[in-house]
Protein backbone atom coordinates (compact mmCIF):
# COMPACT_ATOMS: atom_id res chain seq x y z
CA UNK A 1 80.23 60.53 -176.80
CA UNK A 2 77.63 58.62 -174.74
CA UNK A 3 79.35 59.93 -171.31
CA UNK A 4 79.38 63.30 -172.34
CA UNK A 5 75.80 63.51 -173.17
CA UNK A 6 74.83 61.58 -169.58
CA UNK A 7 77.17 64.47 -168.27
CA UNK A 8 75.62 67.02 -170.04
CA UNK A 9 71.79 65.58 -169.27
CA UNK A 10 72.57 65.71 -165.32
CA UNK A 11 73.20 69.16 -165.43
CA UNK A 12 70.52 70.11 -167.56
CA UNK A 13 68.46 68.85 -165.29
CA UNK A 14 70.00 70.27 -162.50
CA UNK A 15 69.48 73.74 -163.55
CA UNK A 16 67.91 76.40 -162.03
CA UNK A 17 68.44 79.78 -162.84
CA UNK A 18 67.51 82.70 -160.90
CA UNK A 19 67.53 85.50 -163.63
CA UNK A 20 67.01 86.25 -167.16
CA UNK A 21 70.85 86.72 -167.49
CA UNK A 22 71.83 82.92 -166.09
CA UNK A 23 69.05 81.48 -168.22
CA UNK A 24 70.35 83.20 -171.50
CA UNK A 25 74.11 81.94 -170.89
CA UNK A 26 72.53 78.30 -170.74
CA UNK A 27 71.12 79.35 -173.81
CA UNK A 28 74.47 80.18 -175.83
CA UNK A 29 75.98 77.38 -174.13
CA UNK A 30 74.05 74.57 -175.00
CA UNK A 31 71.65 76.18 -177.82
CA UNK A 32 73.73 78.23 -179.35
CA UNK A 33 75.67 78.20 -182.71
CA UNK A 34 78.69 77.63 -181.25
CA UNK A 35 77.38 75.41 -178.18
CA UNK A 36 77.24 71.89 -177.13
CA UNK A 37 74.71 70.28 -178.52
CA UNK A 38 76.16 71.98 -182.16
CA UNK A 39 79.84 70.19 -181.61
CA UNK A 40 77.65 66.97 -180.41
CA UNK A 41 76.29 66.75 -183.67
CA UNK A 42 79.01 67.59 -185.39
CA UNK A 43 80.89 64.79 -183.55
CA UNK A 44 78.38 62.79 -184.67
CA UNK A 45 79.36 62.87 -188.48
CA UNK A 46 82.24 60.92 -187.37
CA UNK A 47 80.73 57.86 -185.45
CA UNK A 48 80.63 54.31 -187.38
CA UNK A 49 77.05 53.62 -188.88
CA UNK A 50 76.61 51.14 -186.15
CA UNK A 51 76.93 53.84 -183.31
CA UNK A 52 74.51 56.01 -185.68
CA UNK A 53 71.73 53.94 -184.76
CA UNK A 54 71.81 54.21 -181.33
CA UNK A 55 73.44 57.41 -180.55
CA UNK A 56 71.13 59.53 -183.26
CA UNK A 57 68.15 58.49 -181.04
CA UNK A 58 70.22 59.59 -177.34
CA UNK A 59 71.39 62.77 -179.16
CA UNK A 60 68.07 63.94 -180.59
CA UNK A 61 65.95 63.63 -177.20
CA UNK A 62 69.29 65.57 -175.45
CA UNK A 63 68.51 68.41 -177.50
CA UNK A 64 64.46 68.16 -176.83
CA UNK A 65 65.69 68.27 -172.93
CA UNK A 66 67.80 71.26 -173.38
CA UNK A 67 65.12 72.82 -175.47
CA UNK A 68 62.36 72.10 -173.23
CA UNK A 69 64.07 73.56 -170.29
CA UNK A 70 65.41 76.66 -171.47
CA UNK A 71 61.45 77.36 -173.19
CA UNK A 72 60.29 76.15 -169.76
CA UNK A 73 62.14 79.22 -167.82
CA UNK A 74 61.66 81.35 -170.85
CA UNK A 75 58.38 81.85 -170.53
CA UNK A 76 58.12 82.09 -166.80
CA UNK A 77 61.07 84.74 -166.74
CA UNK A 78 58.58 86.53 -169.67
CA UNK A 79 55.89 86.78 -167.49
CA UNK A 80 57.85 87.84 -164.30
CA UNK A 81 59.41 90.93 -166.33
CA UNK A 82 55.78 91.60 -167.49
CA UNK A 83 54.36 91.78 -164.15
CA UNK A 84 57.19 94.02 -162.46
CA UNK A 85 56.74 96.52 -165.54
CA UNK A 86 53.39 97.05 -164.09
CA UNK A 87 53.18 99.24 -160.66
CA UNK A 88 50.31 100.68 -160.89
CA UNK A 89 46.70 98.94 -159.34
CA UNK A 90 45.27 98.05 -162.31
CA UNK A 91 41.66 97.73 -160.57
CA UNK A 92 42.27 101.46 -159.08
CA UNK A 93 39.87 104.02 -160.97
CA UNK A 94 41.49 105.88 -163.51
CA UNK A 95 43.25 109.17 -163.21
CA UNK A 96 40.91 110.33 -166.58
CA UNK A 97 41.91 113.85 -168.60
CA UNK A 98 41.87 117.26 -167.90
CA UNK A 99 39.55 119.25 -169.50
CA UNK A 100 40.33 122.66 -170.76
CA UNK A 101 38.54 126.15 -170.12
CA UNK A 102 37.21 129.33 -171.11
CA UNK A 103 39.35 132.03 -171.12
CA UNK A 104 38.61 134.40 -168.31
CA UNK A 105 37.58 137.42 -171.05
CA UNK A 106 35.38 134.91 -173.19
CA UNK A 107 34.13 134.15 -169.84
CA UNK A 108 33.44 137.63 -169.23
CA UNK A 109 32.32 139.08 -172.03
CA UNK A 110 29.67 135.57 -172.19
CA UNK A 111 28.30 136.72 -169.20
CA UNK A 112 27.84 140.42 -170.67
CA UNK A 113 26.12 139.39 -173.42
CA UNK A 114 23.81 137.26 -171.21
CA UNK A 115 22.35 139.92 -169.10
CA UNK A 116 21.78 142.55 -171.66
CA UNK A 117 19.97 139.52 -173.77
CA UNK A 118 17.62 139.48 -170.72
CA UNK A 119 16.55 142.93 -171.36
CA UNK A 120 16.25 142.26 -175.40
CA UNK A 121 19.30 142.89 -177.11
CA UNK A 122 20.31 140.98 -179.93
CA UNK A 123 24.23 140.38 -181.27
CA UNK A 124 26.12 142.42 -184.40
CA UNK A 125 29.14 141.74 -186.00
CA UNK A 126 30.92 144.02 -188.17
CA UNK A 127 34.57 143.76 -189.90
CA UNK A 128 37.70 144.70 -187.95
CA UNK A 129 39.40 146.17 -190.95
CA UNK A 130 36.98 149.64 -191.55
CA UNK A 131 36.38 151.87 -194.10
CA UNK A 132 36.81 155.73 -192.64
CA UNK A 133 33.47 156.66 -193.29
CA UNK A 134 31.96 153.64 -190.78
CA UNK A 135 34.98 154.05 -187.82
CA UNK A 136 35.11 157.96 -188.18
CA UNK A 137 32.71 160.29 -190.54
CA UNK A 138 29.78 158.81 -189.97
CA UNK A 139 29.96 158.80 -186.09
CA UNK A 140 30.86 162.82 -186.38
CA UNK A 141 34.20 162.89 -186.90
CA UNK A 142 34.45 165.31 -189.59
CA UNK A 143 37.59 165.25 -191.67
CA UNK A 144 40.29 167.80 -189.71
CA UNK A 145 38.39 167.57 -186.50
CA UNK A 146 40.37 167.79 -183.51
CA UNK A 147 38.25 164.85 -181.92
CA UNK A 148 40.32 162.20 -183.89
CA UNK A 149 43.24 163.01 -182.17
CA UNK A 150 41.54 161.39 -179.26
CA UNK A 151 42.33 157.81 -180.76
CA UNK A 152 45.67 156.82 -182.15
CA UNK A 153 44.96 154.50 -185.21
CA UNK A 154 46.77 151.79 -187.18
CA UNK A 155 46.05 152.90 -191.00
CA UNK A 156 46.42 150.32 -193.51
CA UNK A 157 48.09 151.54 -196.68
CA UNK A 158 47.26 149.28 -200.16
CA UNK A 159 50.16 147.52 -201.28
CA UNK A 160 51.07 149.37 -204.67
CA UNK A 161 49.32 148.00 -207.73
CA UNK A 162 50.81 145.06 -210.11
CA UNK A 163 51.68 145.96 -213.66
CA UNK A 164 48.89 143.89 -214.71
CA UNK A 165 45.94 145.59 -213.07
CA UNK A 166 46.97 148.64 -214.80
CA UNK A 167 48.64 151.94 -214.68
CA UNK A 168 46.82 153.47 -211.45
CA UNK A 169 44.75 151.08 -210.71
CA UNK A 170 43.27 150.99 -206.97
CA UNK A 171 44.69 148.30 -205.11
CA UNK A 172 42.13 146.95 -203.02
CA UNK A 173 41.58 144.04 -200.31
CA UNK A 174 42.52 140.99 -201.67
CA UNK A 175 46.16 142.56 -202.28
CA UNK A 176 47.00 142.99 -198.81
CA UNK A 177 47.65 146.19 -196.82
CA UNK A 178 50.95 147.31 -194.93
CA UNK A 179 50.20 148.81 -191.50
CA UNK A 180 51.86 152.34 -190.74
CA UNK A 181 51.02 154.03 -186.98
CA UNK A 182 49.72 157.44 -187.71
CA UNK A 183 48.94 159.37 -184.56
CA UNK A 184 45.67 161.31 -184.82
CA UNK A 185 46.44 161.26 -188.67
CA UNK A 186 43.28 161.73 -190.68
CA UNK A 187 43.85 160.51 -193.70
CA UNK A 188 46.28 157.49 -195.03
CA UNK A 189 49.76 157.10 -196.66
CA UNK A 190 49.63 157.96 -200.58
CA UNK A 191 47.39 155.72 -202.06
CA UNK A 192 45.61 154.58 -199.29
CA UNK A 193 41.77 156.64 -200.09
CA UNK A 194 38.69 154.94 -201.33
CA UNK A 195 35.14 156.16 -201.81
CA UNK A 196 34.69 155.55 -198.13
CA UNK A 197 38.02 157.11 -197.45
CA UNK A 198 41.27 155.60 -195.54
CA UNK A 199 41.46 151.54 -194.33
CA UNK A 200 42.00 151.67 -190.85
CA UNK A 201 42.05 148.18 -187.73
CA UNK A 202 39.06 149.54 -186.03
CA UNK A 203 39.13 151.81 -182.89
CA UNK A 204 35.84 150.17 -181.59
CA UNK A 205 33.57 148.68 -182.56
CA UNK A 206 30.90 151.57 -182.74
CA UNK A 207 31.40 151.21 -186.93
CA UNK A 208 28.91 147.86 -186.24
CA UNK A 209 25.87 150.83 -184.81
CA UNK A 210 26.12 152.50 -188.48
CA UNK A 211 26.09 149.62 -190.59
CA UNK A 212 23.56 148.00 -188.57
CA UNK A 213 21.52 151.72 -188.92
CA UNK A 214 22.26 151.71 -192.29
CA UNK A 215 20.89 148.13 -193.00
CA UNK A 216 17.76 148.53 -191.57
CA UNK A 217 15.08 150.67 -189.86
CA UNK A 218 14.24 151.58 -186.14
CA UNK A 219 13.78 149.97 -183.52
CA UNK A 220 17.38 149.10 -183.16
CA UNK A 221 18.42 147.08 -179.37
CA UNK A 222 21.84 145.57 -180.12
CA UNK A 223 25.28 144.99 -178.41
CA UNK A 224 28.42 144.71 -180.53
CA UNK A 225 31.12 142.51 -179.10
CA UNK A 226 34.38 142.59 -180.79
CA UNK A 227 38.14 143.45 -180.78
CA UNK A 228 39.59 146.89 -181.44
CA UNK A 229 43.20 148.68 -182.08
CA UNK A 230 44.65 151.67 -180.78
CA UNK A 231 48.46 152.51 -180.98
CA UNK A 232 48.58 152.30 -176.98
CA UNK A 233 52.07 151.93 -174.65
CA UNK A 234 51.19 148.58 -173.53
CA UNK A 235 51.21 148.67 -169.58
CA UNK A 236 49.24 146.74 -166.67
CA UNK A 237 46.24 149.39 -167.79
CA UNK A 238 46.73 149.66 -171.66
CA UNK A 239 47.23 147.60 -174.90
CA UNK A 240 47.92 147.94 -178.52
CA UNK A 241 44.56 145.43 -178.99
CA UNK A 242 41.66 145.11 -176.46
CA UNK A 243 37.94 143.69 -176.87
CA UNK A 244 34.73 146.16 -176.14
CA UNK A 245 31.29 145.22 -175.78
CA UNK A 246 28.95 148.36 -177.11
CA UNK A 247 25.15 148.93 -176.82
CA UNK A 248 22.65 150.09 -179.53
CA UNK A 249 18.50 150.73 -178.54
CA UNK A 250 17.10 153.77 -180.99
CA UNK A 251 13.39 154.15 -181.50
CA UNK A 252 10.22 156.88 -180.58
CA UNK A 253 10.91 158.40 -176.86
CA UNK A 254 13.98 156.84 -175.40
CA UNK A 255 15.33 159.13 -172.79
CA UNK A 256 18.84 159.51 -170.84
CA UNK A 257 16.52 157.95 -167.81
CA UNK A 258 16.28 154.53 -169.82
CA UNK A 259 20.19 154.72 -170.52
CA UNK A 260 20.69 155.41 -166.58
CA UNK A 261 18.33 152.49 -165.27
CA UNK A 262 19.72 150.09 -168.48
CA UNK A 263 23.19 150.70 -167.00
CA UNK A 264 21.78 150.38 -163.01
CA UNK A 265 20.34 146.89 -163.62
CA UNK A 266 23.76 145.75 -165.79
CA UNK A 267 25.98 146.72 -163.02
CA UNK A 268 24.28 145.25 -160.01
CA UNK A 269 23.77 141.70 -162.43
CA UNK A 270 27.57 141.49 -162.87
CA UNK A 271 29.04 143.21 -159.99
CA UNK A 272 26.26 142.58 -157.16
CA UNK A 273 23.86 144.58 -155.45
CA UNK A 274 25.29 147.40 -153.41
CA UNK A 275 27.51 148.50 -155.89
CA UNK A 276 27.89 151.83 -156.10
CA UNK A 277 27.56 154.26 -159.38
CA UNK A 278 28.13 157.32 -160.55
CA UNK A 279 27.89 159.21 -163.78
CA UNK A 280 30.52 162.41 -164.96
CA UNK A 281 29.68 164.53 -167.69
CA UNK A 282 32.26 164.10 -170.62
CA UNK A 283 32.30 164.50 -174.40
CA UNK A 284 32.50 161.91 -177.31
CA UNK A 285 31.74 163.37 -180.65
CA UNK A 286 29.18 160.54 -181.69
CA UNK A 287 26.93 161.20 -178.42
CA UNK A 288 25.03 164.11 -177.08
CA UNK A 289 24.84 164.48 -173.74
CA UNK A 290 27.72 162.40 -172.75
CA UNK A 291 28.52 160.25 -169.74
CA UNK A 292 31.10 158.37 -167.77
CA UNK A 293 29.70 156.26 -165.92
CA UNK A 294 31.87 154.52 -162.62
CA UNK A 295 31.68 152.22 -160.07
CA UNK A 296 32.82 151.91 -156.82
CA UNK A 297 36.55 150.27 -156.92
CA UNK A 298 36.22 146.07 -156.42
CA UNK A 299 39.79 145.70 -155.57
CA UNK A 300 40.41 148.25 -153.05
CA UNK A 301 36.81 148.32 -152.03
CA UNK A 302 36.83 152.53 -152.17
CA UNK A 303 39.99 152.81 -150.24
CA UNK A 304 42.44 153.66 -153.05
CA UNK A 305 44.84 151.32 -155.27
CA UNK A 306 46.87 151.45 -158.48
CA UNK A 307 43.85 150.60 -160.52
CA UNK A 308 42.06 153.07 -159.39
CA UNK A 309 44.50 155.77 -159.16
CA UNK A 310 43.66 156.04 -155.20
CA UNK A 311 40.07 157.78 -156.11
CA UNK A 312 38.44 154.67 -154.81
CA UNK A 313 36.57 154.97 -158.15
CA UNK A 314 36.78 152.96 -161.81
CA UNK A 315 35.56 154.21 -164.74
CA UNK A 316 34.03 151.20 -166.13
CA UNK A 317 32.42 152.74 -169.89
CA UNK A 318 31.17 155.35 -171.74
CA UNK A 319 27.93 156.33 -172.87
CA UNK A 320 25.21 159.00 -174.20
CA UNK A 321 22.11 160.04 -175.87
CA UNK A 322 23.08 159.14 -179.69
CA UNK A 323 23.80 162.61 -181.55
CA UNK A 324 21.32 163.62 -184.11
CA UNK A 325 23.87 164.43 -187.14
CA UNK A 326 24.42 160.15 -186.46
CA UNK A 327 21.09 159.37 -186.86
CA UNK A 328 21.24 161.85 -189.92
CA UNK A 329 24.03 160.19 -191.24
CA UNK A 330 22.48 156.97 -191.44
CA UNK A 331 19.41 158.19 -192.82
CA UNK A 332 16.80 157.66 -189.65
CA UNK A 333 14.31 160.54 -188.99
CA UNK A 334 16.37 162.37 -185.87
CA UNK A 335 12.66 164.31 -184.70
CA UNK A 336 11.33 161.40 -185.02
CA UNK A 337 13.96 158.58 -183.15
CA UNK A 338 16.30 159.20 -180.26
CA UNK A 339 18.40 156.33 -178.96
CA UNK A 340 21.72 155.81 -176.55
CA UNK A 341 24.86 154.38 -177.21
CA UNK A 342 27.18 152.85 -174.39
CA UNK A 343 30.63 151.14 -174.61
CA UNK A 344 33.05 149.38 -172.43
CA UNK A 345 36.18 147.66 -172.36
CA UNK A 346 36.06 143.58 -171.63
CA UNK A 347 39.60 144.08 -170.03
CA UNK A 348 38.55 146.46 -167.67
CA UNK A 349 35.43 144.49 -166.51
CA UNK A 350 36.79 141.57 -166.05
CA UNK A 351 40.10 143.15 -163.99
CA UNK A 352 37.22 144.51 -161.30
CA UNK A 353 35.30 141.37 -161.41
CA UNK A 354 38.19 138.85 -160.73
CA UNK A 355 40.31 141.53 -159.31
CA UNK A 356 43.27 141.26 -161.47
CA UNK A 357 46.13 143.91 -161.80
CA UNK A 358 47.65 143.97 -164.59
CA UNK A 359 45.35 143.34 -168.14
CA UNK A 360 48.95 141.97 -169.96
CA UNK A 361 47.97 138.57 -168.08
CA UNK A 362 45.05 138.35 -170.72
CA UNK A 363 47.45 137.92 -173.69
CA UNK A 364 50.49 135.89 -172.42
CA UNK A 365 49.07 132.75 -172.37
CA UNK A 366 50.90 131.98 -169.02
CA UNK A 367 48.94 128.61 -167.97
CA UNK A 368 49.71 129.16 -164.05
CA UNK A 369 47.17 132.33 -164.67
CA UNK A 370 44.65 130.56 -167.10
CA UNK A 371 43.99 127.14 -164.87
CA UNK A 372 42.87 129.65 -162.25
CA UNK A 373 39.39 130.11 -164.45
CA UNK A 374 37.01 127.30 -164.15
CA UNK A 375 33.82 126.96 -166.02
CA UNK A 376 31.15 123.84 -165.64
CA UNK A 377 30.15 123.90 -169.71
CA UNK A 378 32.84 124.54 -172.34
């Protein structure tokens, strides 16, 4: 037994292993369950109590050596597989995070708001689910006029009453509506009038003028930011949903020349100076006289493109001299108030201003498009 463990002690202390793989074989050879140093002992059992005394002391500091090399190499093969995990210069500066962005209509309609808050308008927000009386009646749109079939309208019809509200009972609200596309329809599916008439998603947001009118007195200077509905073919020019920006002022002596020179100073803020306008009669029931107003096209610079329709123009809103049966409506003094009203589309700004082609790019949430809009404060 003696020669075997001088055997085994010269090449323990011969060994030198050049992987993790070598080192764990010496391992299960000599440390394991099944190894040398476990039949040793074993072996040992059988030795005469004389031999006990000398050979327990030989066999115990064997197994220190073999334990004290393999935990010499263990920890050095540790640290090796530590550092070669690493790659990267840890004293390098950090790559840090991306930070996100506006969206490039937020971005838009932000910059909107800023430059008619320069001339004193203040914000208004109204609900997008409207009453008829706020979207339609009260902006002139009497009941079978023929002016309603210039918006196609999502109607909401109220789900039919539970048995416990009552035979008949109104459904209102709270119970949820069903939404049914009625082109130039007037009035709802059965069931679907209230004292203010049919639920409809708004058209625009011109139902925020009246119940900002009808909640207070003149002077009025607002603008009305918000997303509409119309039952559009969506294309590169049109959608189902889209966001306007409209613009209130009422009080004593406003003329169509403060409407014109409003408009002037918003265009040559957002587009630049040199920008060319031009204003085209037109109709729009809640507005007398009525305007187009357009500006020289951004992406084609005049010349003629698909956005355009090759006119080398854009119409870019609509606007005009509030009608007096509005101001009636509301209950303001039409001798003694005038006012103008102006909309716009968000979409169709910000497709001049960053010269984009198709407006479905706003609602696809295709990242390749979005990274392209960078703002300095979120």
């Amino acid at each position: 037994m003696q020669s075997k463990i001088n055997q085994y002690t010269t090449e323990i202390e011969a060994f030198e292993p050049k992987t993790a793989e070598e080192l764990e074989s010496f391992r299960i050879q000599f440390l394991g369950t099944k190894g040398i140093i476990k039949d040793l002992f074993d072996e040992f059992k059988a030795v005469s109590p004389e031999e006990k005394r000398v050979l327990g002391k030989v066999l115990n500091e064997f197994k220190q050596l073999a334990e004290a090399k393999f935990n010499s190499f263990k920890d050095n093969f540790s640290s090796g597989s530590e550092n070669q995990s690493i790659k990267e210069d840890l004293t390098l500066t950090g790559e840090g995070f991306e930070i996100g962005g506006r969206h490039p209509l937020s971005l838009v309609r932000k910059e909107i708001v800023e430059i008619f808050k320069r001339l004193g308008f203040v914000l208004a927000e109204g609900p997008e689910i409207e009453d008829d009386w706020h979207n339609f009646s009260a902006l002139n749109f009497p009941e079978e006029h023929p002016a309603r079939d210039m918006q196609d309208t999502f109607f909401l019809a109220p789900l039919p009453a539970s048995p416990q509200e009552g035979k008949g009972a109104q459904a209102d609200l709270a119970n949820g509506f069903e939404v049914a596309e009625k082109k130039g329809q007037a009035s709802p599916p059965s069931g679907g009038e209230t004292e203010r008439g049919a639920f409809a998603l708004r058209t625009h947001t011109s139902s925020v003028q009246v119940r900002l009118m009808e909640a207070g007195k003149p002077p009025f200077r607002a603008l009305m930011p918000g997303r509409v509905y119309r039952n559009e073919a969506i294309s590169a020019r049109a959608h189902c949903f889209f966001h306007q920006v409209e613009g209130l002022y009422v009080d004593e002596n406003v003329s169509f020349a403060d409407l014109k020179q409003t408009l002037y100073y918003f265009v040559q803020e957002l587009y630049g100076e040199g920008t060319k306008v031009r204003f085209r009669p037109s109709f729009f029931p809640f507005t007398e006289p009525s305007a187009e107003m357009d500006i020289s096209c951004t992406i084609c610079k005049g010349n003629g493109c698909q956005m355009c329709k090759q006119s080398g123009w854009v119409e870019i809103l609509g606007c005009g001299m509030i009608d007096p049966n509005v101001l009636d409506n509301v209950n303001i003094d039409s001798k003694k108030y005038t006012g103008f009203a102006f909309g716009m589309g968000i979409e169709r700004i910000t497709n001049l201003k960053y010269q984009i082609k198709d407006l479905r790019l706003f609602s696809e949430n295709d990242v390749r498009f979005l990274k392209q809009f960078q703002t300095e404060v979120i």
